[in-house]
C-alpha atoms as a PDB file:
ATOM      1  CA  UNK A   1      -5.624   0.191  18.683  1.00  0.00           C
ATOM      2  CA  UNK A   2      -4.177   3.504  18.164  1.00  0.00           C
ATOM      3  CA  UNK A   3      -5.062   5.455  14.720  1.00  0.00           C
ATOM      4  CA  UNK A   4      -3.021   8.016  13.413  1.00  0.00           C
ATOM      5  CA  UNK A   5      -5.033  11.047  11.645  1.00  0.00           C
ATOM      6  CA  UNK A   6      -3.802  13.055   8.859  1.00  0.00           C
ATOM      7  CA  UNK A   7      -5.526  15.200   7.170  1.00  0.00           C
ATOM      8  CA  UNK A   8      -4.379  16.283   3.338  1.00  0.00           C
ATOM      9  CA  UNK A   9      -4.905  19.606   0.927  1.00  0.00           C
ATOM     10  CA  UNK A  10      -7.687  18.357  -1.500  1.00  0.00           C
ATOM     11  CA  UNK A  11      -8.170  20.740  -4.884  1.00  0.00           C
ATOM     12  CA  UNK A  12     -11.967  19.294  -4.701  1.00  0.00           C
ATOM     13  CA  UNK A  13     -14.404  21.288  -2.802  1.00  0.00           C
ATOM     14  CA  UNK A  14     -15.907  17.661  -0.999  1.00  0.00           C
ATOM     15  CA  UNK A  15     -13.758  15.924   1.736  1.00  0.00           C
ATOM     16  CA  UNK A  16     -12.965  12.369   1.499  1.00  0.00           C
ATOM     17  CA  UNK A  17     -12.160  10.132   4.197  1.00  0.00           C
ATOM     18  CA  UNK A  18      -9.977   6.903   4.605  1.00  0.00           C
ATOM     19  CA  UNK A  19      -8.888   4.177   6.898  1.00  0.00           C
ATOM     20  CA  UNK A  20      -5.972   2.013   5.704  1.00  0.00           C
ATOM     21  CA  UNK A  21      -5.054  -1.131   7.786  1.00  0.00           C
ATOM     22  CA  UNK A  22      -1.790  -3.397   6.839  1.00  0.00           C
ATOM     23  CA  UNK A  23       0.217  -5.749   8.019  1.00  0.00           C
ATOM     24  CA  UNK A  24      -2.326  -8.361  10.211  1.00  0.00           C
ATOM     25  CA  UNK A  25      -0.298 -11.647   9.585  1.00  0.00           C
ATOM     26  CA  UNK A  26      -3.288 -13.428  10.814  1.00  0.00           C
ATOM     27  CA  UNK A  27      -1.803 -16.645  11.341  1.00  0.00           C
ATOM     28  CA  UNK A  28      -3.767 -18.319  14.521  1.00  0.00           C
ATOM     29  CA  UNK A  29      -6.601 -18.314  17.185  1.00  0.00           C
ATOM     30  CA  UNK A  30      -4.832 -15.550  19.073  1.00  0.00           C
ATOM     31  CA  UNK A  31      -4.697 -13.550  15.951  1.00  0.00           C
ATOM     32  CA  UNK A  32      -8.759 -13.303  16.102  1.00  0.00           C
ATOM     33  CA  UNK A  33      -8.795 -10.939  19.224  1.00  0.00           C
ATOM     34  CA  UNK A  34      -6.853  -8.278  16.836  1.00  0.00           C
ATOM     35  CA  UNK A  35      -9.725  -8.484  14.283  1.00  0.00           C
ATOM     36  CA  UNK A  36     -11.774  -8.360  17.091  1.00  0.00           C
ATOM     37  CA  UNK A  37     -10.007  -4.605  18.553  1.00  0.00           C
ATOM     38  CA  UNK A  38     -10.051  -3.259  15.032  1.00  0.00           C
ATOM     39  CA  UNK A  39     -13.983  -3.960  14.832  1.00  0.00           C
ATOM     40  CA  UNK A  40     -14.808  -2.487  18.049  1.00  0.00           C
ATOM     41  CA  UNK A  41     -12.409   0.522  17.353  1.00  0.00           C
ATOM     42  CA  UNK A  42     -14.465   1.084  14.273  1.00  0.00           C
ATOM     43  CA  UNK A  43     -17.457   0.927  15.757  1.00  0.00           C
ATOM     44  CA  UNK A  44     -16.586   3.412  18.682  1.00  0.00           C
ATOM     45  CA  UNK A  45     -15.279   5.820  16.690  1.00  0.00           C
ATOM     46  CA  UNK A  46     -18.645   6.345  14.453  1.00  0.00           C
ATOM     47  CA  UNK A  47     -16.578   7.937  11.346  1.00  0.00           C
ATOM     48  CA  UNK A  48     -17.961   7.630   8.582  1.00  0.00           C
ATOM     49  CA  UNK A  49     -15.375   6.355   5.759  1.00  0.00           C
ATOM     50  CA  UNK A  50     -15.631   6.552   1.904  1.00  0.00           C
ATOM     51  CA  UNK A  51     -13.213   3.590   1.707  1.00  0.00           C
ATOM     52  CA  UNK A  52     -11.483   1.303   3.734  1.00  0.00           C
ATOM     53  CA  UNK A  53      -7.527  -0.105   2.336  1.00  0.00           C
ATOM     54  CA  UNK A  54      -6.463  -3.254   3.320  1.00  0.00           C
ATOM     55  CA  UNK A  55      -3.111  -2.679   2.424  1.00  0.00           C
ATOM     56  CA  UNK A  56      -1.744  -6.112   2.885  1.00  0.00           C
ATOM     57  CA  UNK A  57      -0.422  -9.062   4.501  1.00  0.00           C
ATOM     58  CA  UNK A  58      -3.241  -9.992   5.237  1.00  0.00           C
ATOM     59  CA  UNK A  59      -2.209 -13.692   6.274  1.00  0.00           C
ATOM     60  CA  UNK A  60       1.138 -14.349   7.623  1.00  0.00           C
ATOM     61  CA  UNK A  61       1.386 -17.349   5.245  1.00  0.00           C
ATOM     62  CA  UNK A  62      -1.119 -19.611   3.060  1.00  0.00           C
ATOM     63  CA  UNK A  63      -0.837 -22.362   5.466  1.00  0.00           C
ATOM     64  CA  UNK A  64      -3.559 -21.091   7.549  1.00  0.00           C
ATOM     65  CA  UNK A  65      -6.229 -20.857   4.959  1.00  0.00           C
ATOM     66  CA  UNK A  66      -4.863 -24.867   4.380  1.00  0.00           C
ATOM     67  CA  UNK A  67      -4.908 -25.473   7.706  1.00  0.00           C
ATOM     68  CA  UNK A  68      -6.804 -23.674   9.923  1.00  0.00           C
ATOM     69  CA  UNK A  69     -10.676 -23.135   8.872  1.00  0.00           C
ATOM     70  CA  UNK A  70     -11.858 -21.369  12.390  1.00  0.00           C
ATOM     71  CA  UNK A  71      -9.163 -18.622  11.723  1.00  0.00           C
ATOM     72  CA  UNK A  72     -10.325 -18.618   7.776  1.00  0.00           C
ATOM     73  CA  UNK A  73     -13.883 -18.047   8.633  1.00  0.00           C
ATOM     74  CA  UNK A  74     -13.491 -15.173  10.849  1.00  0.00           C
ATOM     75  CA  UNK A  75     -11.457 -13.531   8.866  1.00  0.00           C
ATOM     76  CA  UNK A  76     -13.632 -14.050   6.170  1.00  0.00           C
ATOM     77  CA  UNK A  77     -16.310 -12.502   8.553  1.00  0.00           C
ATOM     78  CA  UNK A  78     -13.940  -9.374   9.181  1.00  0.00           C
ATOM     79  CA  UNK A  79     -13.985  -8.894   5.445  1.00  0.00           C
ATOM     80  CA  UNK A  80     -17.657  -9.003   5.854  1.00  0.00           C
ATOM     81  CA  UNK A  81     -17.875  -6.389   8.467  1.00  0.00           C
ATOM     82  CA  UNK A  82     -15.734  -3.856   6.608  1.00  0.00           C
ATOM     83  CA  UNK A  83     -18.182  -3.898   3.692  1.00  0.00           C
ATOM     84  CA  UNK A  84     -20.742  -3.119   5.647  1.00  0.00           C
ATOM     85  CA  UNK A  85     -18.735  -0.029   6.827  1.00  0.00           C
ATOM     86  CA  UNK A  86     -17.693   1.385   3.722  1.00  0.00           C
ATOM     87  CA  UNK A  87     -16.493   0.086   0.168  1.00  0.00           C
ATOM     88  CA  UNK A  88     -13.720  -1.354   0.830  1.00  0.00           C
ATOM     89  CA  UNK A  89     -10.417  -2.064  -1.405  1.00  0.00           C
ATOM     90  CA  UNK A  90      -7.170  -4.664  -1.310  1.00  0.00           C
ATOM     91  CA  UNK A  91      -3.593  -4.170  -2.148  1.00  0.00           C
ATOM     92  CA  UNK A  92      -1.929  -7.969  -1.066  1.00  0.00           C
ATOM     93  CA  UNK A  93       1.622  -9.132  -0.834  1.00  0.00           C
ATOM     94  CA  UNK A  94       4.089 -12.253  -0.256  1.00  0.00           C
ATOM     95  CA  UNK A  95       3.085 -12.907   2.567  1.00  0.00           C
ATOM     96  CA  UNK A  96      -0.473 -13.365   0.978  1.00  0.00           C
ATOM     97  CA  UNK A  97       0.611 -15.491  -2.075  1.00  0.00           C
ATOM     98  CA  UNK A  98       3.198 -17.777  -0.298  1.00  0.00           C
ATOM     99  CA  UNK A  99       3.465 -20.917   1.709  1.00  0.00           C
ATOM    100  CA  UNK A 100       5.725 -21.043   4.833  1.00  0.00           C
ATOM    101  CA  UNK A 101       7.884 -24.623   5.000  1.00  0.00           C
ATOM    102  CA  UNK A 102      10.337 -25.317   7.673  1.00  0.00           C
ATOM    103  CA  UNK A 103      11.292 -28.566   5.531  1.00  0.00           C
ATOM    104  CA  UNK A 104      11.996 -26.292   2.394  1.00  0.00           C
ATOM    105  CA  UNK A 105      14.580 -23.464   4.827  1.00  0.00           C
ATOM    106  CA  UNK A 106      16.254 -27.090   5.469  1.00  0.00           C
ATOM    107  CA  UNK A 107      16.893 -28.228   2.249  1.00  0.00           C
ATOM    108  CA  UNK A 108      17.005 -25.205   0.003  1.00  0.00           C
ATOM    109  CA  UNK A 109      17.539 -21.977   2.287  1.00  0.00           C
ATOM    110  CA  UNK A 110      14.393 -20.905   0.757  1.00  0.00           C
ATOM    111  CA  UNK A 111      11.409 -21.638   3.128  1.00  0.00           C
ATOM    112  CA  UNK A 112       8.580 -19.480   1.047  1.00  0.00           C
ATOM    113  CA  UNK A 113       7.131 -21.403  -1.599  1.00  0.00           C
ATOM    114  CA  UNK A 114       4.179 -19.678  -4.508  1.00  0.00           C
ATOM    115  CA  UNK A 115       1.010 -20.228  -3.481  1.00  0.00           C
ATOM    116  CA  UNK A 116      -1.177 -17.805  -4.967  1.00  0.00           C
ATOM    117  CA  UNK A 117      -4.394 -20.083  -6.547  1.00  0.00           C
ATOM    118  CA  UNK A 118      -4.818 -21.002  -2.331  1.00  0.00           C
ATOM    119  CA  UNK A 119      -4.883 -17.192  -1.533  1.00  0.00           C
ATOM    120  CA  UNK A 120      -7.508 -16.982  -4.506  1.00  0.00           C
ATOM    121  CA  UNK A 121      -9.550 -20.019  -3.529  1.00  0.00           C
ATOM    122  CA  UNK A 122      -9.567 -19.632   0.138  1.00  0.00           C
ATOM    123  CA  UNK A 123      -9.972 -16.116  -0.014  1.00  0.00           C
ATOM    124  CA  UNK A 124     -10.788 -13.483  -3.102  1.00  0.00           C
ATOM    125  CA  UNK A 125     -13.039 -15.922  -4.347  1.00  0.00           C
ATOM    126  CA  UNK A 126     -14.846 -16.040  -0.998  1.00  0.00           C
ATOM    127  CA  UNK A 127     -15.166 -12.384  -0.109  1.00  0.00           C
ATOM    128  CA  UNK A 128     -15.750 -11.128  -3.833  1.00  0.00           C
ATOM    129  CA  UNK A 129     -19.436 -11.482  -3.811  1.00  0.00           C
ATOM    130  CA  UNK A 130     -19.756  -9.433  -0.536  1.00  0.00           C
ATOM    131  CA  UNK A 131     -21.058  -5.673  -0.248  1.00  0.00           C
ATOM    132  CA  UNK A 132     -18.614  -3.174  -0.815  1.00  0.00           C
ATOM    133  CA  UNK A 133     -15.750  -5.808  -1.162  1.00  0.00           C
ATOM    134  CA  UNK A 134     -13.721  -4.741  -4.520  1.00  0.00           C
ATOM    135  CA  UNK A 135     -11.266  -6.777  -5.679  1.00  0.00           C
ATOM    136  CA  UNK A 136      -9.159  -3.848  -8.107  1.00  0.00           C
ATOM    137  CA  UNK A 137      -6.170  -5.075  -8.832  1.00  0.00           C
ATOM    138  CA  UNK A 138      -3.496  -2.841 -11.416  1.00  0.00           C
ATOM    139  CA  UNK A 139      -6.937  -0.500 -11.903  1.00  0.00           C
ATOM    140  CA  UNK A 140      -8.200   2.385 -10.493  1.00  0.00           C
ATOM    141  CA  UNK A 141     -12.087   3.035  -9.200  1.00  0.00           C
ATOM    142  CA  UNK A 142     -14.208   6.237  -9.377  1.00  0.00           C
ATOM    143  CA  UNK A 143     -14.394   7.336  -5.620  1.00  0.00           C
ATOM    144  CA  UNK A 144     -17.089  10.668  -6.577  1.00  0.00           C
ATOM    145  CA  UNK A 145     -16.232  14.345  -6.451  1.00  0.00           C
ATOM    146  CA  UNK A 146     -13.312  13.921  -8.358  1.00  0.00           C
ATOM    147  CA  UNK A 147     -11.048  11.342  -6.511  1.00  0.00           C
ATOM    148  CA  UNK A 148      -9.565   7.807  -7.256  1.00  0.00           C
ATOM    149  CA  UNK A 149      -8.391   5.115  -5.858  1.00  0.00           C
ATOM    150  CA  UNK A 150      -6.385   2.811  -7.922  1.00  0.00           C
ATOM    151  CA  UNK A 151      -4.193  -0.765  -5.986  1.00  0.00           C
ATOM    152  CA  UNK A 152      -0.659  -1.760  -7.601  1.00  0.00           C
ATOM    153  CA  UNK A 153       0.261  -5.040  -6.931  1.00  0.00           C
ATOM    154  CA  UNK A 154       3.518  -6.098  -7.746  1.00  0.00           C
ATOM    155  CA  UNK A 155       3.994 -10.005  -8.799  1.00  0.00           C
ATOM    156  CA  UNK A 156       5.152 -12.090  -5.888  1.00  0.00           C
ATOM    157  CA  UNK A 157       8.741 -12.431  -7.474  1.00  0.00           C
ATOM    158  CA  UNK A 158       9.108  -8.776  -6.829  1.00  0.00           C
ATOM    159  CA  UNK A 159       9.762  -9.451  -3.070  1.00  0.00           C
ATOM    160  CA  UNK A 160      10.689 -12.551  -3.004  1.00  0.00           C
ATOM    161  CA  UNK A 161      14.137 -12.670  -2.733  1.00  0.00           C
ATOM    162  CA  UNK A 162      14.442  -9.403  -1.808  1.00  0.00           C
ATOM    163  CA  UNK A 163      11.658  -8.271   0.604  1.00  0.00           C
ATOM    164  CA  UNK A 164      11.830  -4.918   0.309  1.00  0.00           C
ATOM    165  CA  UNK A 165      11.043  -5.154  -3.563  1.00  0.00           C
ATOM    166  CA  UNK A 166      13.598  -5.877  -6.372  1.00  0.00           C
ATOM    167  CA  UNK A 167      13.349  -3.153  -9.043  1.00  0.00           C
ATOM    168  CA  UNK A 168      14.631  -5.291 -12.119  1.00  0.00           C
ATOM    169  CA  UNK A 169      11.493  -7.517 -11.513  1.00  0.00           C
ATOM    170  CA  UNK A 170       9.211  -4.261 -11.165  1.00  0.00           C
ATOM    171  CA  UNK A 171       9.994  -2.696 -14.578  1.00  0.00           C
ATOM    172  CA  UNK A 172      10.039  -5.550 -15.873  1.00  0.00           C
ATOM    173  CA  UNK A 173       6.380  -6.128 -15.702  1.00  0.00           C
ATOM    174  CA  UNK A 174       5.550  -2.152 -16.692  1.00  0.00           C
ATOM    175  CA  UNK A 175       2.031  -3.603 -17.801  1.00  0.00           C
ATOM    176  CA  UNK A 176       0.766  -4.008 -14.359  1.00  0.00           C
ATOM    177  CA  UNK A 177       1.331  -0.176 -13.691  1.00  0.00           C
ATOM    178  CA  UNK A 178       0.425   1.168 -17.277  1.00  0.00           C
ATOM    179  CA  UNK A 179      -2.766   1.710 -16.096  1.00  0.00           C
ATOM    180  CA  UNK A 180      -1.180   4.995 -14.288  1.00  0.00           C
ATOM    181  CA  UNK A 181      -0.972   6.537 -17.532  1.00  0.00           C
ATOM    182  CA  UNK A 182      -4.795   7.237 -18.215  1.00  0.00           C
ATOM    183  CA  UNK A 183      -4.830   8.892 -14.824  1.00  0.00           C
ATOM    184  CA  UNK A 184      -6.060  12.396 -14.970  1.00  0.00           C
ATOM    185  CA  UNK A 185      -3.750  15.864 -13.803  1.00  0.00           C
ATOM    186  CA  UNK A 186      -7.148  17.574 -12.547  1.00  0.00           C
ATOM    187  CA  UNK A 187      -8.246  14.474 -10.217  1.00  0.00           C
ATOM    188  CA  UNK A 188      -6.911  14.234  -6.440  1.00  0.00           C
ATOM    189  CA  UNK A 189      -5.543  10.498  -7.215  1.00  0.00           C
ATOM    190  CA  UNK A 190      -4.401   7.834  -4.262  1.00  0.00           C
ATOM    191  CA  UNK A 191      -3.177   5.199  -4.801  1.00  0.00           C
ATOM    192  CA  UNK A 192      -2.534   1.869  -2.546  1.00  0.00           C
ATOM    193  CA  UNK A 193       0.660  -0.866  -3.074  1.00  0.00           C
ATOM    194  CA  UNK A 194       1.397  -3.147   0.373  1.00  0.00           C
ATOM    195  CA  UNK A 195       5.450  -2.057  -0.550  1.00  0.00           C
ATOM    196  CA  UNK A 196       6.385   1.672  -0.099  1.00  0.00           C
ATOM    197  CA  UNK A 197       9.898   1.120  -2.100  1.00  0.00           C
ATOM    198  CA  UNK A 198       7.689  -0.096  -4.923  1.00  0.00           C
ATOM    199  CA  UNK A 199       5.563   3.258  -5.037  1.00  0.00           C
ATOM    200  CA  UNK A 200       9.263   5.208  -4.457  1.00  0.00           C
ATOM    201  CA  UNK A 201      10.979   3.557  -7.346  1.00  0.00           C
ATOM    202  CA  UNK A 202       8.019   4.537  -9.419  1.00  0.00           C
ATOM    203  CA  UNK A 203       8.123   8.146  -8.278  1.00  0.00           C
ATOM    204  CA  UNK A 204      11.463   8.248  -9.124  1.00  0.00           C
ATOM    205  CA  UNK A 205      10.780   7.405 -12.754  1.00  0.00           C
ATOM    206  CA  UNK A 206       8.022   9.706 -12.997  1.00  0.00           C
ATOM    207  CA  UNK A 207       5.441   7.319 -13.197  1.00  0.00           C
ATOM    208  CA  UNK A 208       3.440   8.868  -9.783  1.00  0.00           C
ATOM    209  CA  UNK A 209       3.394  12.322 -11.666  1.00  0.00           C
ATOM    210  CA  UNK A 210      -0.429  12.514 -11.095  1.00  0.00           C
ATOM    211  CA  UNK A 211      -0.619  11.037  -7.683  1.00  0.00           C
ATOM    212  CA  UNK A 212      -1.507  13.056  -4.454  1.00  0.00           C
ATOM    213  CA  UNK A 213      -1.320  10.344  -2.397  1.00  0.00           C
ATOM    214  CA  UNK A 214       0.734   7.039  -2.019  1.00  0.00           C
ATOM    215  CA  UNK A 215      -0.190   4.337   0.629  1.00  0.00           C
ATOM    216  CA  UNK A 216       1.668   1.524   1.703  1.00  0.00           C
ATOM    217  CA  UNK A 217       2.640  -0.790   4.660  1.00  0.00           C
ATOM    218  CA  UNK A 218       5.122  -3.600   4.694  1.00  0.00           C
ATOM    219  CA  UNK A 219       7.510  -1.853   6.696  1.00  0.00           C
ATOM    220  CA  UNK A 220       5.554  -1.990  10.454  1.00  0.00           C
ATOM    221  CA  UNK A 221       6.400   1.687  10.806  1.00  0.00           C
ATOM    222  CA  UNK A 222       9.919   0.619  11.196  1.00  0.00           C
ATOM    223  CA  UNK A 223       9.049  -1.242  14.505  1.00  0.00           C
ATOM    224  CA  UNK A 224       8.995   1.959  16.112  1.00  0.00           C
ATOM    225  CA  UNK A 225       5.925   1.297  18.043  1.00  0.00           C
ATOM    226  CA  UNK A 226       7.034   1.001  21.421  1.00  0.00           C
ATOM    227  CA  UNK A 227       6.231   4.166  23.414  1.00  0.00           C
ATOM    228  CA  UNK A 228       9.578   4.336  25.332  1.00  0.00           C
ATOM    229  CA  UNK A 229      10.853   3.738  21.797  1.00  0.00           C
ATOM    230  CA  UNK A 230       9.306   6.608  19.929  1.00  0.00           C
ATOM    231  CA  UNK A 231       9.943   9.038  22.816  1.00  0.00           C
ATOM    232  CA  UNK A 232      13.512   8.151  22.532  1.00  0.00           C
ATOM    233  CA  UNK A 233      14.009   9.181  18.415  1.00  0.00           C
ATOM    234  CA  UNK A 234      11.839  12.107  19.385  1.00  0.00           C
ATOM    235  CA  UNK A 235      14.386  13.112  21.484  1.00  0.00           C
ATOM    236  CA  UNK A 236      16.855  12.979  19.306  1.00  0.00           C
ATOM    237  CA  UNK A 237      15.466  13.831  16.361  1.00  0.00           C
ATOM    238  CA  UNK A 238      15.357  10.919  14.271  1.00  0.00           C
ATOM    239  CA  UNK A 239      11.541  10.335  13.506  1.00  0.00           C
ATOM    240  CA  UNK A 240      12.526   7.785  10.811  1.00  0.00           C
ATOM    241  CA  UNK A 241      14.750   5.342  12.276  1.00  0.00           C
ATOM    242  CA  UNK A 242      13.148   2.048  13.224  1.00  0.00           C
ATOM    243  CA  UNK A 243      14.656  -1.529  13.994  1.00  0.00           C
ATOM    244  CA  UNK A 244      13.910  -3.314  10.770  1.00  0.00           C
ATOM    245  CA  UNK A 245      17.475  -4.418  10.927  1.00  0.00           C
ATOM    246  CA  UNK A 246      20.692  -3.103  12.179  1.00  0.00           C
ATOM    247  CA  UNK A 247      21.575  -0.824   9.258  1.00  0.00           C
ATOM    248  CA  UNK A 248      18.591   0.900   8.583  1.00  0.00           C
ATOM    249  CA  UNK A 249      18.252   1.504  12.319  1.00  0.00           C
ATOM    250  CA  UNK A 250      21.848   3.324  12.283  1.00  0.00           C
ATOM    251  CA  UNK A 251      21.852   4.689   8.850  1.00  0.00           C
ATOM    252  CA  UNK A 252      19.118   7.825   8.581  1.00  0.00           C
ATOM    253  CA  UNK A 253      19.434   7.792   4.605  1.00  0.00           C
ATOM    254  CA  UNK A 254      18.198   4.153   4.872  1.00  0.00           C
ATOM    255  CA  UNK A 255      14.946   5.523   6.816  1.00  0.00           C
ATOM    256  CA  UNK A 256      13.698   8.425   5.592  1.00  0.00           C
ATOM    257  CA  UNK A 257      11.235   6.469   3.261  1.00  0.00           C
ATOM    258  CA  UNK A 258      10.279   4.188   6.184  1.00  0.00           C
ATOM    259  CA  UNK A 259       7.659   5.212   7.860  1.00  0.00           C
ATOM    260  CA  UNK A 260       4.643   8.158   8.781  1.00  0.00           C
ATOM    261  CA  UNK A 261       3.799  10.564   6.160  1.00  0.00           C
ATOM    262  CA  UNK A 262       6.855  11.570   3.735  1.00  0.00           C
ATOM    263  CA  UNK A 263       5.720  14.639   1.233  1.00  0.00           C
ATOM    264  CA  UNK A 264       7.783  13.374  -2.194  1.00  0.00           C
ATOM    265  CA  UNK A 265       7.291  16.982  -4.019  1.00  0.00           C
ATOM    266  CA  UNK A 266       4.590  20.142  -3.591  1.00  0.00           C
ATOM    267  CA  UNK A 267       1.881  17.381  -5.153  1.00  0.00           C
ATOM    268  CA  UNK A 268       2.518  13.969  -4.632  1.00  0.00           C
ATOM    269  CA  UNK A 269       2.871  12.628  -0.263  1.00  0.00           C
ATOM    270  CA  UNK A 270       3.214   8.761   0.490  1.00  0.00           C
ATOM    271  CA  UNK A 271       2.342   7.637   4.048  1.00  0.00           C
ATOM    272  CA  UNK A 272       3.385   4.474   5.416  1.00  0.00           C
ATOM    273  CA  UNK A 273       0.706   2.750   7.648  1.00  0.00           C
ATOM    274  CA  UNK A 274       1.438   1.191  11.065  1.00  0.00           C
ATOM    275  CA  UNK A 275       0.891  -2.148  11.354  1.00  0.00           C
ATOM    276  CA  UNK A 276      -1.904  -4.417  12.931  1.00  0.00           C
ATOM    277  CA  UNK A 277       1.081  -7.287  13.392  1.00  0.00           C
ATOM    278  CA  UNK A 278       4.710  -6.106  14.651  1.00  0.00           C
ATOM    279  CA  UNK A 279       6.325  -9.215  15.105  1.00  0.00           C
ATOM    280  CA  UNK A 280       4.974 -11.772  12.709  1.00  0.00           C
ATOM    281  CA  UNK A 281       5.114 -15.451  13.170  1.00  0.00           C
ATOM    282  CA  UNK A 282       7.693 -15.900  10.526  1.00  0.00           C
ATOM    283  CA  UNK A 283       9.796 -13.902  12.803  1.00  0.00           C
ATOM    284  CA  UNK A 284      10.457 -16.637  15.324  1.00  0.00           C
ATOM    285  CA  UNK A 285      11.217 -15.954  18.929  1.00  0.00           C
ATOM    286  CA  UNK A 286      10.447 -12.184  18.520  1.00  0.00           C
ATOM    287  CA  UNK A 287       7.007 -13.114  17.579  1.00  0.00           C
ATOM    288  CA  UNK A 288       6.991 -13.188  21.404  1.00  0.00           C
ATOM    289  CA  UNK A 289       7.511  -9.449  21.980  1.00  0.00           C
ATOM    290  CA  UNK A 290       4.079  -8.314  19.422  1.00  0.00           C
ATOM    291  CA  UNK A 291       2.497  -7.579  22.880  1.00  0.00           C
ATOM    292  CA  UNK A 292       4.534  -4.897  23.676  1.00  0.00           C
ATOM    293  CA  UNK A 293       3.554  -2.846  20.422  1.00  0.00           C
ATOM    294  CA  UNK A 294       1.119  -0.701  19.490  1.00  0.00           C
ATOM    295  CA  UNK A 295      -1.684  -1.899  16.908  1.00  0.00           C
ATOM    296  CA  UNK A 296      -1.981   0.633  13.998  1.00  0.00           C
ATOM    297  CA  UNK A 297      -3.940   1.881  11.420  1.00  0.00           C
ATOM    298  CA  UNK A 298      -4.251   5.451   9.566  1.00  0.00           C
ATOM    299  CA  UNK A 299      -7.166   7.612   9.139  1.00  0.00           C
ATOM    300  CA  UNK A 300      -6.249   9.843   6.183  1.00  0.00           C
ATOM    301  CA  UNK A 301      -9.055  13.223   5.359  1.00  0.00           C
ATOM    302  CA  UNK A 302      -8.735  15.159   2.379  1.00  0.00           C
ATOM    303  CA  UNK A 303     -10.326  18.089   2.967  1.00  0.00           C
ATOM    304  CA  UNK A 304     -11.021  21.212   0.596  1.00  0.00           C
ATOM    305  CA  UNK A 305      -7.868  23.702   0.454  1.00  0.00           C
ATOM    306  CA  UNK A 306      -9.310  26.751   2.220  1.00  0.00           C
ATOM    307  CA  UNK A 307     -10.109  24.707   5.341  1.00  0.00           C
ATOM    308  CA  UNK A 308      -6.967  22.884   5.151  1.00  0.00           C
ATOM    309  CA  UNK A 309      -5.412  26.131   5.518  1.00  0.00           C
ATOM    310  CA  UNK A 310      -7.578  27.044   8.258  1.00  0.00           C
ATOM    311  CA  UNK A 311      -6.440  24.054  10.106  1.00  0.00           C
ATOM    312  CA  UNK A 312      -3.101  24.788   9.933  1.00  0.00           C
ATOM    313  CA  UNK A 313      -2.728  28.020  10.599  1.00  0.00           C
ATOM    314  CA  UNK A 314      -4.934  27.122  14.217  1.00  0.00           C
END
């Protein structure tokens, strides 16, 4: 599994350190060797984390916590593992709350159907009485030395239609993002969402004024995990194209937001975490290419000013 480090400015004179995985679609057997990389990856690396972000997508659809109880049990045991790493927090997203039907594509052109109480049966309600698990959803949580860490979740109509997030349906439910208001300017604040356009359309309406740090996933680093791939936009210069679909691989404007670790102003940075999952199931025949990309996560430091400085200037 390859991690990407970053390591942030922090106004506090105490570092804080955390690991954000996204985007597992964990749909089947095969699916269990990933969880099994990410623990031994963990546990070779002996960091020690303040927090760990599951920053969605979790499942690739509610039909395997229906369905499949071997796959449900392990993952359940995953979730067990992380908490006794660190405390450990969940942003979650359609593909969480929705049930995948063939039958329903057929007769409606629709083939997601709301699901959410199975997500909360089958899983929330299973993990939330285990160490360290925190289920904060629209809240934010005391981290110590003067950082927070607060999870947005949009409804599930937000991308439903529209999977990169419909803004009409976002503002239209400003009560699950009031909570941003009580934040405080003197804090170093992060804050986790599973849909990057979500935190950007907020930003943009000056609702992430006290935020130093945005984290998202959804958009599997713009596919631009194959090695040959990312040598290639090196080369010309294009860091932020991907090949999420033809336009936003041609367009740059379209990608700038998509991926890595985008500073919005002089306070407030968003980073977009690889994904565990490239090619999801719901993604038909390319599911077959997943083994040619790169599992990621991101290991994000905040470390006092004067050393960031230090750092940089090495």
């Amino acid at each position: 599994m390859k991690i990407l480090e970053y390591k942030l400015p922090s106004t506090k004179s105490s570092k804080k350190r955390i690991l954000t995985i996204s985007d597992l679609h964990v749909d089947n057997e095969n699916d269990l060797l990933k969880l099994s990389r990410i623990v031994n990856s963990i546990a070779s690396s002996e960091v020690q984390y303040d927090a760990i972000i599951i920053a969605g997508d979790i499942i690739d659809s509610t039909n395997v916590l229906r369905r499949n109880k071997n796959v449900t049990e392990n993952l359940i045991r995953f979730m067990e593992y992380l908490g006794s790493i660190a405390p450990v927090y969940i942003a979650y997203a359609s593909h969480d709350l929705a049930f995948y039907s063939e039958k329903m594509k057929v007769a409606t052109g629709q083939p997601w159907c709301s699901d959410e109480s199975v997500f909360k049966m089958y899983f929330l309600e299973r993990i939330a009485g285990y160490h360290n698990i925190n289920l904060l959803s629209n809240g934010t949580d005391d981290l110590g030395d003067g950082y927070t860490l607060s999870i947005f979740n949009p409804s599930l109509e937000y991308a439903m239609l529209k999977p990169d997030g419909d803004d009409e349906v976002l503002f239209r439910e400003s009560e699950k993002f009031k909570f941003l208001e009580s934040l405080s300017p003197n804090n170093m604040n992060i804050i986790a969402c599973h849909y990057p356009n979500a935190l950007i359309s907020l930003y943009q309406k000056g609702y992430l004024t006290n935020i130093d740090l945005g984290i998202a996933g959804h958009n599997h680093s713009c596919v631009t995990q194959f090695v040959p791939l990312e040598l290639a936009l090196k080369i010309i210069n294009r860091p932020n194209q991907g090949l999420i679909t033809p336009g936003k691989s041609i367009d740059i404007d379209n990608t700038k937001y998509s991926r890595d670790l985008i500073p919005l102003d002089d306070r407030t940075n968003l980073i977009i975490n690889p994904s565990i999952t490239t090619f999801a199931k719901c993604s038909g025949v390319l599911n077959n290419l997943d083994g040619l990309f790169y599992e990621g996560a991101s290991d994000i430091e905040f470390v006092p000013n004067s050393e960031y400085q230090r750092v940089r200037k090495k």
